[in-house]
Protein backbone atom coordinates (compact mmCIF):
# COMPACT_ATOMS: atom_id res chain seq x y z
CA UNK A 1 0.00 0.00 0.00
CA UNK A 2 1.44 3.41 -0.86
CA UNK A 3 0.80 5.88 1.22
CA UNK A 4 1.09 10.22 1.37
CA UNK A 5 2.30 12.31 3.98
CA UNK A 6 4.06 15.03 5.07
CA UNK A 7 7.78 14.87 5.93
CA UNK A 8 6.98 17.25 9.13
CA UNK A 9 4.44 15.09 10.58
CA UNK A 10 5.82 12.32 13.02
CA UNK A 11 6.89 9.06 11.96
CA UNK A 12 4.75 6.28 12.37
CA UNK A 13 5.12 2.49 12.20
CA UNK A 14 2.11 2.21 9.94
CA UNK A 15 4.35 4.70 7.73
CA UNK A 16 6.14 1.85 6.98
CA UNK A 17 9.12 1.84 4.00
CA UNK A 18 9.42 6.16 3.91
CA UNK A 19 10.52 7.61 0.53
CA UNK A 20 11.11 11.60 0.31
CA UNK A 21 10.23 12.15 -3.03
CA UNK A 22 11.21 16.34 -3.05
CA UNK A 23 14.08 17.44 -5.32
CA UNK A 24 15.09 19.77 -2.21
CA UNK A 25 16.10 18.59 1.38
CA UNK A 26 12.98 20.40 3.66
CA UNK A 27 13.78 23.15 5.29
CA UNK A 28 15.01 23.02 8.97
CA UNK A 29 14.72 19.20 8.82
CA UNK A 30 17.65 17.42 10.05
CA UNK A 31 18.26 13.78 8.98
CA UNK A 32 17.76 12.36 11.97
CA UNK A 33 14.18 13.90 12.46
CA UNK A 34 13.36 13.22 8.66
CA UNK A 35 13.83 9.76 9.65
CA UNK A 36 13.41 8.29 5.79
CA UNK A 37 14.73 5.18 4.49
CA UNK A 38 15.46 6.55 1.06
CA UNK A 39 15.52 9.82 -0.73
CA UNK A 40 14.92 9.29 -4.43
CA UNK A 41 15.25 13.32 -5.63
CA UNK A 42 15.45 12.24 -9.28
CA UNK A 43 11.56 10.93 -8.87
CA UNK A 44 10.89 14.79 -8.15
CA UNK A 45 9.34 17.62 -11.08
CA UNK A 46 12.56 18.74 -12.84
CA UNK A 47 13.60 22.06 -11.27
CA UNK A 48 11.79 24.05 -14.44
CA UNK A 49 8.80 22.32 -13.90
CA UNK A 50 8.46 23.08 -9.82
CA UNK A 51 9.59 26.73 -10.43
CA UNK A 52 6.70 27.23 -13.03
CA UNK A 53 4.11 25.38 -10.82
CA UNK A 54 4.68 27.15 -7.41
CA UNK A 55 1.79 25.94 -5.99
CA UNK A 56 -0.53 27.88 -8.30
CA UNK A 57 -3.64 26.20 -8.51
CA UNK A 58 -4.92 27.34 -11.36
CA UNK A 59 -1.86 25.45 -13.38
CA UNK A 60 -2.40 22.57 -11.32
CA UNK A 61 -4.07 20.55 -14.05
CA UNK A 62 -1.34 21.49 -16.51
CA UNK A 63 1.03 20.01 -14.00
CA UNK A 64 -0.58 17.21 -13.28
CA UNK A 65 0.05 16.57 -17.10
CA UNK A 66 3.70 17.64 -17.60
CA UNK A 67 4.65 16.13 -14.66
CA UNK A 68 3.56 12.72 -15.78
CA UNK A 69 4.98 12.75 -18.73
CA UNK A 70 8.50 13.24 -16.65
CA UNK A 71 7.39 10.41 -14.81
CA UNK A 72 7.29 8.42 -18.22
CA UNK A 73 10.57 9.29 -18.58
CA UNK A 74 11.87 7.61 -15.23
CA UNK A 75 10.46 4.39 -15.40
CA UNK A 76 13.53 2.73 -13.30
CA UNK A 77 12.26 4.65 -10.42
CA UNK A 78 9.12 4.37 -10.65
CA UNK A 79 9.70 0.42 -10.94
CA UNK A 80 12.04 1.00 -7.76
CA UNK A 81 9.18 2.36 -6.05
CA UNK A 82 7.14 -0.59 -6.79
CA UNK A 83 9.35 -2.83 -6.28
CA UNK A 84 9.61 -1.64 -2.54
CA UNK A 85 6.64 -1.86 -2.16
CA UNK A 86 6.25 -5.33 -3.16
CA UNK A 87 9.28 -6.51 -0.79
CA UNK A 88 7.88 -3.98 2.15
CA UNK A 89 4.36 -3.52 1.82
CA UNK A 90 3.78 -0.01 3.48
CA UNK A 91 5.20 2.48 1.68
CA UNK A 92 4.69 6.37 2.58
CA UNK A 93 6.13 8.77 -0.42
CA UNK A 94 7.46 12.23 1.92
CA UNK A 95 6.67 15.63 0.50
CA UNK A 96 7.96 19.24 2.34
CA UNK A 97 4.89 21.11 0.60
CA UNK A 98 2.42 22.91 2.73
CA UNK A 99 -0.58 22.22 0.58
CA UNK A 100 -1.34 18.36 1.25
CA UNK A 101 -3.65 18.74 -1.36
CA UNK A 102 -1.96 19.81 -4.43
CA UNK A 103 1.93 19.11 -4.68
CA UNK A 104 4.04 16.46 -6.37
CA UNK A 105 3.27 13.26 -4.29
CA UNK A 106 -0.06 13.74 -4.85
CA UNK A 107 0.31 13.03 -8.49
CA UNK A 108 3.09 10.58 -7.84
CA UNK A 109 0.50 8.13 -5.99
CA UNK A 110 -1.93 8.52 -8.39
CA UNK A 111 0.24 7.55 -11.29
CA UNK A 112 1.91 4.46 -9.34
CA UNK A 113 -1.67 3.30 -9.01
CA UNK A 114 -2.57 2.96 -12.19
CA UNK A 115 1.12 1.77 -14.07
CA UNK A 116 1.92 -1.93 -14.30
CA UNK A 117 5.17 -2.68 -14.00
């Protein structure tokens, strides 16, 4: 099961396997208190796409789109996500954003939901 959440929430042991999946370490975050088991930064929008998103939400469709055609283009990591969660199970993708509702994992989930690998 692949799960969303915040990186500044606090870990959990129904979190399970925890993936950051942010380009950028979070601010004021140390790695202890990030407590992730992998960062995979290249799974992130390309630094042109996040600085033309910003968290606009009126180009949130249009990301939603360019960003998974990116995600096309990195189909070992995507099949490294799914892999882990195969050999793992619980699987929580990390995101810094402060809008849980519209930012990068978000679209990351729903894409790994509906790709076979």
């Amino acid at each position: 099961m692949i799960k969303i959440k915040r990186i500044y929430e606090k870990p959990s042991n129904e979190d399970g396997y925890r993936i950051l999946v942010d380009r950028l370490w979070p601010r004021g975050l140390t790695k202890e208190k990030a407590d992730i088991d992998v960062w995979l930064k290249e799974i992130a929008p390309s630094t042109d796409l996040r600085k033309w998103f910003a968290h606009d939400h009126k180009k949130w469709k249009s990301f939603e789109v360019k960003y998974k055609r990116e995600l096309k283009n990195n189909a070992d990591l995507i099949n490294k996500i799914r892999q882990l969660e195969k050999e793992k199970g619980n699987i929580t993708l990390l995101y810094s954003a402060k809008d849980e509702e519209f930012n990068d994992a978000v679209v990351l989930k729903k894409y790994l939901s509906v790709i076979e690998i």
